[in-house]
C-alpha atoms as a PDB file:
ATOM      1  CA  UNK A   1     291.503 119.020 200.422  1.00  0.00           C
ATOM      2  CA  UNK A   2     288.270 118.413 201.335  1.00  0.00           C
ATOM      3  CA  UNK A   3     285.278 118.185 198.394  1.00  0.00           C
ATOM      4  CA  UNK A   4     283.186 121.396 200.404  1.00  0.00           C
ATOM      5  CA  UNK A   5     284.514 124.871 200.554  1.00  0.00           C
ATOM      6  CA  UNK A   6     282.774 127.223 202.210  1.00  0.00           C
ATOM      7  CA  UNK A   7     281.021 129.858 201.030  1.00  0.00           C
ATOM      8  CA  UNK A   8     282.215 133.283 202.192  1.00  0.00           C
ATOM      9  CA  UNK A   9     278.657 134.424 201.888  1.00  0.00           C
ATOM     10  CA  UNK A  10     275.534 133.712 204.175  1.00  0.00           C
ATOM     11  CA  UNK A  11     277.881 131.984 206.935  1.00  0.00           C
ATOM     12  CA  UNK A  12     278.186 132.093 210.651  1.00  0.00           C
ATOM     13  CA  UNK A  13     280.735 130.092 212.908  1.00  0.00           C
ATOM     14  CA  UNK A  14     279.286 127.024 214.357  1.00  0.00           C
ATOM     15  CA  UNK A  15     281.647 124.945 216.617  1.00  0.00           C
ATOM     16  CA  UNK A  16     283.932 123.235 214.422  1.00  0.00           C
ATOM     17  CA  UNK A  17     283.534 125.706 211.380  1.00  0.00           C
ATOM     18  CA  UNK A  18     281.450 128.141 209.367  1.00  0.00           C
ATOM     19  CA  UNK A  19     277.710 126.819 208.097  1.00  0.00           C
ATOM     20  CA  UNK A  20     275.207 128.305 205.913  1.00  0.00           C
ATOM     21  CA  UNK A  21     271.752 128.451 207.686  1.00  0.00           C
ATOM     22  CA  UNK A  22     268.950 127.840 205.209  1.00  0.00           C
ATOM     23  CA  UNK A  23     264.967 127.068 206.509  1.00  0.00           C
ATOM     24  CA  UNK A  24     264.107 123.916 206.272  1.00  0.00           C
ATOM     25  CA  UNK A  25     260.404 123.402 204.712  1.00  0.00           C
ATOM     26  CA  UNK A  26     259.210 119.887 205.441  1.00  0.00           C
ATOM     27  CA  UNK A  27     255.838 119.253 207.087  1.00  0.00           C
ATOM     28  CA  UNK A  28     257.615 117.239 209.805  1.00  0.00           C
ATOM     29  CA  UNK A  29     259.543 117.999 212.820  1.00  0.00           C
ATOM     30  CA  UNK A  30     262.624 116.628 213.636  1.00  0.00           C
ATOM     31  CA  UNK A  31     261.555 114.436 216.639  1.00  0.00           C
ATOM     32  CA  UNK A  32     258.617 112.853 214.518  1.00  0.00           C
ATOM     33  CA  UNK A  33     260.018 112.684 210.850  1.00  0.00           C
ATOM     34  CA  UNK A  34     260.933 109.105 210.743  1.00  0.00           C
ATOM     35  CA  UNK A  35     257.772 108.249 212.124  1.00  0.00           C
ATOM     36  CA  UNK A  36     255.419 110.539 210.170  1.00  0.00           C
ATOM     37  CA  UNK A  37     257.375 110.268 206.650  1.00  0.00           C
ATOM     38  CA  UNK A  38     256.121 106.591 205.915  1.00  0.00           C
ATOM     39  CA  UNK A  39     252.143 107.449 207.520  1.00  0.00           C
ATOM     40  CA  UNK A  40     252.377 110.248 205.057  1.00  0.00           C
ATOM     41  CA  UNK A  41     254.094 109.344 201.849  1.00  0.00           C
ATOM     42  CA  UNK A  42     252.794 105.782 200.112  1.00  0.00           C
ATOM     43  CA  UNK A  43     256.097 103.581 199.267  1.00  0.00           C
ATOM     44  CA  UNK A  44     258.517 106.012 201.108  1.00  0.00           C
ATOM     45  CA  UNK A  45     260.963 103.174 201.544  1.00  0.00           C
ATOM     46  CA  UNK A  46     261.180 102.600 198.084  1.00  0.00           C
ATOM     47  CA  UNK A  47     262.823 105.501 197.735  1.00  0.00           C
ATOM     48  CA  UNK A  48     265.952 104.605 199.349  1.00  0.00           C
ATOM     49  CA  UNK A  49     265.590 101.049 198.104  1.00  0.00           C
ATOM     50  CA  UNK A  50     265.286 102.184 194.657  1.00  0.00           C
ATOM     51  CA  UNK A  51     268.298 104.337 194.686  1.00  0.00           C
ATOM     52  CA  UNK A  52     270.394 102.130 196.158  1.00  0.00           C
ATOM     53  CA  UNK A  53     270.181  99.543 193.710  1.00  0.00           C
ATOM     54  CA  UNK A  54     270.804 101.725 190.702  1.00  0.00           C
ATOM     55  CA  UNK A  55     274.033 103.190 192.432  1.00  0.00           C
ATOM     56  CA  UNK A  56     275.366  99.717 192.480  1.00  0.00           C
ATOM     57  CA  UNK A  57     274.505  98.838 189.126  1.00  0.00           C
ATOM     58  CA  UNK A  58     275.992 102.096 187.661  1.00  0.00           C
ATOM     59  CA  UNK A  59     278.798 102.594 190.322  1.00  0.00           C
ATOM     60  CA  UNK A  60     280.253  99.836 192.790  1.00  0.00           C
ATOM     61  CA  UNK A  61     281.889 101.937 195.081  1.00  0.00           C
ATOM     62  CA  UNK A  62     281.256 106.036 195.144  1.00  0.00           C
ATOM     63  CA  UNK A  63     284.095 107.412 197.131  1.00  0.00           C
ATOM     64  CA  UNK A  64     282.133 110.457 198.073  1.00  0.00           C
ATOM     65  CA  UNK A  65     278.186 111.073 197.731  1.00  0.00           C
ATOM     66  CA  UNK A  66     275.957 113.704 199.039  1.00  0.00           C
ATOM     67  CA  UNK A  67     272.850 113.092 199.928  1.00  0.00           C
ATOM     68  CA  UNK A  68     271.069 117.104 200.271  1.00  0.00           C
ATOM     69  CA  UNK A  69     267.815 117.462 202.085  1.00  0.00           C
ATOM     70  CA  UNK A  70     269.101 114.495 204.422  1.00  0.00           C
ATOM     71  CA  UNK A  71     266.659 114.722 207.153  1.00  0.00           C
ATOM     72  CA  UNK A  72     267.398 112.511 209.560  1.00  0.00           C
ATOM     73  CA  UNK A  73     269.777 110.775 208.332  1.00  0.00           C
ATOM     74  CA  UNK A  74     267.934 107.468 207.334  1.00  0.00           C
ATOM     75  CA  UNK A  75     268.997 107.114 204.099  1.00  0.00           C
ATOM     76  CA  UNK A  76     272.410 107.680 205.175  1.00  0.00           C
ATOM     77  CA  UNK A  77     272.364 105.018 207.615  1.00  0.00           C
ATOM     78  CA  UNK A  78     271.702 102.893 204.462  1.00  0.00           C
ATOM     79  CA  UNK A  79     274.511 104.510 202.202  1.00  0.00           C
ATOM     80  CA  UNK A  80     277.029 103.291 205.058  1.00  0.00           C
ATOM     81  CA  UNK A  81     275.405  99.933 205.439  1.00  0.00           C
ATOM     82  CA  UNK A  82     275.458  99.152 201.862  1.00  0.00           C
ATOM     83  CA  UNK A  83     278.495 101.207 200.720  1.00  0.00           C
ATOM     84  CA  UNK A  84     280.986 101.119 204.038  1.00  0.00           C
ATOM     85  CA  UNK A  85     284.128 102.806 202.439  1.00  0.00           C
ATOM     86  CA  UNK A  86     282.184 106.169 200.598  1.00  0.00           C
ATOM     87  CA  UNK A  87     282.754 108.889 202.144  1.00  0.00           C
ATOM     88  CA  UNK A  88     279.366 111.027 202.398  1.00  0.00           C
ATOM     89  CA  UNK A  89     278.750 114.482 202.618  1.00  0.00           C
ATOM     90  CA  UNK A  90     275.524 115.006 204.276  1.00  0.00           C
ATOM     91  CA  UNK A  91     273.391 118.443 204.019  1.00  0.00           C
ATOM     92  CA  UNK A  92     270.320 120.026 204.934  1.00  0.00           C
ATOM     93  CA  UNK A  93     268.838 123.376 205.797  1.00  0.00           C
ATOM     94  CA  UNK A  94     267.499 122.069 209.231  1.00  0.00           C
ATOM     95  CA  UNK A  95     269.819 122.209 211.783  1.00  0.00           C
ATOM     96  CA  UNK A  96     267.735 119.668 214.002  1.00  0.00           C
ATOM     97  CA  UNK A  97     267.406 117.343 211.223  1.00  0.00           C
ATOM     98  CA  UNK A  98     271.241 117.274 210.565  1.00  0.00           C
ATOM     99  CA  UNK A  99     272.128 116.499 214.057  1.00  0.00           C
ATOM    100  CA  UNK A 100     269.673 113.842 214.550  1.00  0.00           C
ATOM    101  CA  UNK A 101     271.699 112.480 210.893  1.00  0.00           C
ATOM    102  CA  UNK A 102     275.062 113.002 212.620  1.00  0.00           C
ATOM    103  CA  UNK A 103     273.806 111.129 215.999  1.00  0.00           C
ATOM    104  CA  UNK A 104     272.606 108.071 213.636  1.00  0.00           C
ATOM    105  CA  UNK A 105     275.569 108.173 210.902  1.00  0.00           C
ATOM    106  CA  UNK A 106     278.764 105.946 211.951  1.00  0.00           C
ATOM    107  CA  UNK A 107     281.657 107.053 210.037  1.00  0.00           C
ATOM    108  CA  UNK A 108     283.802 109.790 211.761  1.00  0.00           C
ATOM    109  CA  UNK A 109     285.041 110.583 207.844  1.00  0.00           C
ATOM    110  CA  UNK A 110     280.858 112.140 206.588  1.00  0.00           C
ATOM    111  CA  UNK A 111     280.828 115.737 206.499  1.00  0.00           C
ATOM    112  CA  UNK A 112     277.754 117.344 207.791  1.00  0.00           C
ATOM    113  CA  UNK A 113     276.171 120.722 206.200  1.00  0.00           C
ATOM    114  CA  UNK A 114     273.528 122.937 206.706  1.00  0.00           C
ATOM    115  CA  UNK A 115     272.531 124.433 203.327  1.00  0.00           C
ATOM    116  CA  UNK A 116     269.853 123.792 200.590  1.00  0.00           C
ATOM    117  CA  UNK A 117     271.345 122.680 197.148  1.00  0.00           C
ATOM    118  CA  UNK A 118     271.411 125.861 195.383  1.00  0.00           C
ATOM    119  CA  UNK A 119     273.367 127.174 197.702  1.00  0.00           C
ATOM    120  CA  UNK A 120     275.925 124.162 198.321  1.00  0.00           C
ATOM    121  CA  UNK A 121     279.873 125.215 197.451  1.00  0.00           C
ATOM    122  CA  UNK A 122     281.664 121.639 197.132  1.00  0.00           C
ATOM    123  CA  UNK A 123     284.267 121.722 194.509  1.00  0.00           C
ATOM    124  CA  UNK A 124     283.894 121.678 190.471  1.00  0.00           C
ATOM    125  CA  UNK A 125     283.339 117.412 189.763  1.00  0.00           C
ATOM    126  CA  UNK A 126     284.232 116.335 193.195  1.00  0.00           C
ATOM    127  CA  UNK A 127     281.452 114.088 193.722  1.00  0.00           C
ATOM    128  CA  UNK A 128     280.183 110.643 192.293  1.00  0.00           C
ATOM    129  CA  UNK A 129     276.704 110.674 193.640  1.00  0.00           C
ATOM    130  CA  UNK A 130     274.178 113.204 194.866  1.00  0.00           C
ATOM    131  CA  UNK A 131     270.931 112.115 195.903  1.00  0.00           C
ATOM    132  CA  UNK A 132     267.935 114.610 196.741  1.00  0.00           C
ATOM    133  CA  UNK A 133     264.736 112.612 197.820  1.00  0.00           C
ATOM    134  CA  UNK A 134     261.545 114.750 198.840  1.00  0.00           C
ATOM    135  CA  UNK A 135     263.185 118.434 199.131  1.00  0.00           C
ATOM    136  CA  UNK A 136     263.289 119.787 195.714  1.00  0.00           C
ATOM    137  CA  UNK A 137     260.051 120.318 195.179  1.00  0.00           C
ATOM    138  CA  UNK A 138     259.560 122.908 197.818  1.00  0.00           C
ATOM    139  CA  UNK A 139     261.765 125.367 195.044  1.00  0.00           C
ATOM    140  CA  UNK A 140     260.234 127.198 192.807  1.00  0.00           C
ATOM    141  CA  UNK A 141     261.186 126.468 189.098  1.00  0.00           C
ATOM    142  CA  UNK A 142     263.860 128.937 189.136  1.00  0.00           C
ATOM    143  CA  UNK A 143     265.278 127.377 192.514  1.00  0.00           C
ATOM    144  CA  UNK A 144     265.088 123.805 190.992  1.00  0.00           C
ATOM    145  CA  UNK A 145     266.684 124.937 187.957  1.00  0.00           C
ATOM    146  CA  UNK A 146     269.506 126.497 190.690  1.00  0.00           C
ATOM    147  CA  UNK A 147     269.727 123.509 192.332  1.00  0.00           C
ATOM    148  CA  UNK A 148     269.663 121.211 189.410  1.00  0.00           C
ATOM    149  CA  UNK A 149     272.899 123.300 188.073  1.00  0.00           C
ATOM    150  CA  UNK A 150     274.405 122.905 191.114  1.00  0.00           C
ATOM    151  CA  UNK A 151     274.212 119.844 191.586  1.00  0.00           C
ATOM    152  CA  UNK A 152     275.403 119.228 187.720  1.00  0.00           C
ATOM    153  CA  UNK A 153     278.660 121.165 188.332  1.00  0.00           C
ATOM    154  CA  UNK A 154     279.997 119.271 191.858  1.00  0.00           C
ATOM    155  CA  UNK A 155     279.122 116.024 189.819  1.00  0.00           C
ATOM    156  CA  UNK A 156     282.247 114.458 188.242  1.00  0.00           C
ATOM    157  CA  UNK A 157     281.733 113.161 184.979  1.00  0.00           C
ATOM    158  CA  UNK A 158     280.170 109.825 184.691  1.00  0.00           C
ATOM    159  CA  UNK A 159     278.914 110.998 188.364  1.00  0.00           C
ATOM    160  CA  UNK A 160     274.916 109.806 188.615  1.00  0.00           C
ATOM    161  CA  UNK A 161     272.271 112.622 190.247  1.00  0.00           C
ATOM    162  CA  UNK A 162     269.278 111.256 191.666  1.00  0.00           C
ATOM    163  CA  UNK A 163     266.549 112.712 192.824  1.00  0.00           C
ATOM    164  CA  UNK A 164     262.570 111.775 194.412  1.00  0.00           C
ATOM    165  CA  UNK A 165     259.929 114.653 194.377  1.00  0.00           C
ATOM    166  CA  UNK A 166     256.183 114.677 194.529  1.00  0.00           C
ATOM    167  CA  UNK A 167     254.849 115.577 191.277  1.00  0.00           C
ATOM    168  CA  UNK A 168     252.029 117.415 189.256  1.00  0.00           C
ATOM    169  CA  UNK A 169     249.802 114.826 187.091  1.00  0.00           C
ATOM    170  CA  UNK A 170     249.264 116.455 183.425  1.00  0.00           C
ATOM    171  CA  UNK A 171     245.556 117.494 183.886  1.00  0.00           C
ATOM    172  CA  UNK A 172     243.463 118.947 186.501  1.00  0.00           C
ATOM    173  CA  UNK A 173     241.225 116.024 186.855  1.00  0.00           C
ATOM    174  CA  UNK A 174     244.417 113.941 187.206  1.00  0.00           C
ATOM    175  CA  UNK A 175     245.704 116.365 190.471  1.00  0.00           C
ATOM    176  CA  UNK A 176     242.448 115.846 191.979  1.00  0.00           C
ATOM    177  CA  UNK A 177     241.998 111.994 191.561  1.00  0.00           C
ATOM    178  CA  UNK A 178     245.649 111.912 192.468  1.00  0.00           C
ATOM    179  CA  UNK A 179     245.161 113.744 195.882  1.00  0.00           C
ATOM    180  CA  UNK A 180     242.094 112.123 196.753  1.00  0.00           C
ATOM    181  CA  UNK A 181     243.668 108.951 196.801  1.00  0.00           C
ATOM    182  CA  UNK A 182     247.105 110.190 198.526  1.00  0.00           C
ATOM    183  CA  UNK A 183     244.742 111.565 201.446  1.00  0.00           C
ATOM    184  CA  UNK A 184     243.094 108.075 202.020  1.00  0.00           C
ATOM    185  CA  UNK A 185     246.305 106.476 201.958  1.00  0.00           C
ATOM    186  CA  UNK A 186     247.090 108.899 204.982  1.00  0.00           C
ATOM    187  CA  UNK A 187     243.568 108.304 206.859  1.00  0.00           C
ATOM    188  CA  UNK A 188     244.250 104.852 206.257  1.00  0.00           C
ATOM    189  CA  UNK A 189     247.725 104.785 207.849  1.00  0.00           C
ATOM    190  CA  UNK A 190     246.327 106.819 211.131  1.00  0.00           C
ATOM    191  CA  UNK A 191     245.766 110.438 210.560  1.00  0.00           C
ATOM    192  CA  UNK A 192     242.818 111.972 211.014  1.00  0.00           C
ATOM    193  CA  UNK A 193     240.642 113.387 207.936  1.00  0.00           C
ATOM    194  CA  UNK A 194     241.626 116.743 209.200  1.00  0.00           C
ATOM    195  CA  UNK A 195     244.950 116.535 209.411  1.00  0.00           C
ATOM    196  CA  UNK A 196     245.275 114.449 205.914  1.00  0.00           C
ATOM    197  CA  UNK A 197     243.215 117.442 204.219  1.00  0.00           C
ATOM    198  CA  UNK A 198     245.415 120.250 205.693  1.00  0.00           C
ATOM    199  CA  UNK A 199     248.869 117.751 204.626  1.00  0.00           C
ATOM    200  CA  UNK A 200     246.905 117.656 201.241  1.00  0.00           C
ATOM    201  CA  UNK A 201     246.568 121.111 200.935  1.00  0.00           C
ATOM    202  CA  UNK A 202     249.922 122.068 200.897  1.00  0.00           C
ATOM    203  CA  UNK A 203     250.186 120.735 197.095  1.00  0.00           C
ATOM    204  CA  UNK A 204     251.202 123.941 195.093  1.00  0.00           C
ATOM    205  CA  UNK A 205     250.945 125.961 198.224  1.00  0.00           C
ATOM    206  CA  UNK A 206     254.220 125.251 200.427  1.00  0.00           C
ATOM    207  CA  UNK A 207     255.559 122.940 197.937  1.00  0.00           C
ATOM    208  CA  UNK A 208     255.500 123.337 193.462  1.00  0.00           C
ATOM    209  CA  UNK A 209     255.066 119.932 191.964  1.00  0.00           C
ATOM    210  CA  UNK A 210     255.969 119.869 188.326  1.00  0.00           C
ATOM    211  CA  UNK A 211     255.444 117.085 185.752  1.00  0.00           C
ATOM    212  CA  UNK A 212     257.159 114.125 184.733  1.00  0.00           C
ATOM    213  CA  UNK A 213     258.445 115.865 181.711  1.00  0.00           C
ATOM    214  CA  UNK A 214     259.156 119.293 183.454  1.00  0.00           C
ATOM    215  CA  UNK A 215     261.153 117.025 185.315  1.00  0.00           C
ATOM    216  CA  UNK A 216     262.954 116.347 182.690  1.00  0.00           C
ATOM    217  CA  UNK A 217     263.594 118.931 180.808  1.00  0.00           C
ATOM    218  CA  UNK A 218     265.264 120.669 184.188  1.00  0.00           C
ATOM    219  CA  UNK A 219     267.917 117.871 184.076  1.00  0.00           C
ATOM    220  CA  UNK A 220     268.288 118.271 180.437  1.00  0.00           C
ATOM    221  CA  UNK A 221     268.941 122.034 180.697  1.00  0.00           C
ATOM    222  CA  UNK A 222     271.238 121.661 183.506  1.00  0.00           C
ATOM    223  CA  UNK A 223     273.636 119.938 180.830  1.00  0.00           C
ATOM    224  CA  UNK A 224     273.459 116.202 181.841  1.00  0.00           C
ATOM    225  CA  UNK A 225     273.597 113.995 178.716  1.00  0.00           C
ATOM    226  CA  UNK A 226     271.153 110.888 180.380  1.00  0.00           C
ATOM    227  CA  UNK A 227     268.189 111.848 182.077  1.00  0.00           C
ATOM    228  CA  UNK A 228     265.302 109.511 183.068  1.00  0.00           C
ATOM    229  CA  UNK A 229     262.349 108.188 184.825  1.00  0.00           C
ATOM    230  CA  UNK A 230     263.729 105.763 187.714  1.00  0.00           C
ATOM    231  CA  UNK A 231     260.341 105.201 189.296  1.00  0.00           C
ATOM    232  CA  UNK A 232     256.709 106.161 189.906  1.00  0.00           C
ATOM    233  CA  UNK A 233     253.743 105.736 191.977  1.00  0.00           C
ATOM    234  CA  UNK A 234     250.872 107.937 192.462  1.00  0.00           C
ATOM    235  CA  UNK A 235     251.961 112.007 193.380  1.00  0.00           C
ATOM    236  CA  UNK A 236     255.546 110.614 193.913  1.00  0.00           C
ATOM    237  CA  UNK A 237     258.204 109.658 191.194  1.00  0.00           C
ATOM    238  CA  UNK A 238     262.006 109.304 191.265  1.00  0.00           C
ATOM    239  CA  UNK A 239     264.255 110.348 188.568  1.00  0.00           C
ATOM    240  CA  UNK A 240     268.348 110.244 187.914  1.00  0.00           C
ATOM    241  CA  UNK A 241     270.702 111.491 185.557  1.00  0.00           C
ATOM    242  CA  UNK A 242     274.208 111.255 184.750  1.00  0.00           C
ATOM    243  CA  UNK A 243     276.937 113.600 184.121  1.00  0.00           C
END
């Protein structure tokens, strides 16, 4: 049987099968995400790179891993490359973004789902890795905490959550120094001041940044018994757990 059931809830028939139909919240259209994602966010690549490597030193071989708020698809494409026989189970709210990830994803065995995490219905411990990287933080705390459950119960134990958000600095002074710099980085790589202060402007308006220890403590809550820092750099960080 396959890892996703269905929820009986929310659905409508799409083609091959029911989907739940979620709003996706990114500042990017389909058509120019790829494109606009590394103008916009400093080190985006690093990302991927980053969670790559710590999959392989915690688990050689995942034999199924969801990646939610998948875009694209470009981190996918580097799942396959770099781990050819997992199976992956690929989700997002945007049905645009999902299809441009199914027309750049390979393997006829990924599953492909429109949904946010919270409301996700793959089986109880069916899944050795779930990645999230810059989609979480457009929840509220109560969402997060939602997803973060979620996302804790498909795990299997021993099964290694990792997720990349933008994030709130611990003082005022900090957001705004923080910012400043983020919207230079974005004049510098070819947006216009305007645009760079609107993007800027979305911080605690269309998306809720929380703190590297808020961070934390969400993962703790949601029950998993390892939960740390994996990277940071300016208003971005990356963080994973285990189960």
């Amino acid at each position: 049987m396959s890892s996703f059931q269905s929820n009986s809830e929310n659905r409508r028939a799409k083609g091959k099968g029911d989907i739940i139909v979620v709003d996706n919240k990114t500042a990017f259209s389909s058509e120019a995400y790829d494109s606009d994602v590394r103008a916009t966010i400093p080190n985006y690549c690093s990302f991927h790179d980053e969670t790559i490597d710590l999959i392989k030193t915690i688990n050689e071989v995942p034999d199924i891993w969801l990646d939610t708020g998948c875009g694209t698809g470009t981190f996918g494409v580097k799942v396959e490359k770099y781990f050819p026989s997992t199976k992956c189970i690929m989700a997002d709210p945007s049905e645009s973004m999902l299809s441009r990830a199914k027309d750049k994803l390979n393997s006829e065995n990924n599953t492909y789902i429109i949904s946010g995490t919270q409301d996700l219905s793959c089986q109880n411990d069916s899944i050795d890795v779930i990645t999230s990287i810059q989609s979480h933080h457009y929840l509220d705390l109560e969402g997060r905490q939602k997803a973060t459950r979620n996302c804790f119960r498909m795990l299997k134990a021993g099964g290694v959550y990792v997720t990349f958000e933008n994030i709130r600095k611990n003082t005022d002074i900090g957001n705004i120094i923080g910012l400043e710099r983020w919207k230079n980085f974005q004049v510098q790589n070819g947006k216009s001041i305007c645009d760079a202060e609107k993007h800027i402007g979305r911080f605690n308006n269309d998306y809720f940044p929380i703190t590297l220890e808020s961070h934390i403590g969400v993962l703790v809550d949601a029950g998993f018994s390892v939960a740390e820092v994996l990277w940071v750099s300016a208003m971005q960080a990356g963080f994973y757990a285990v189960k």
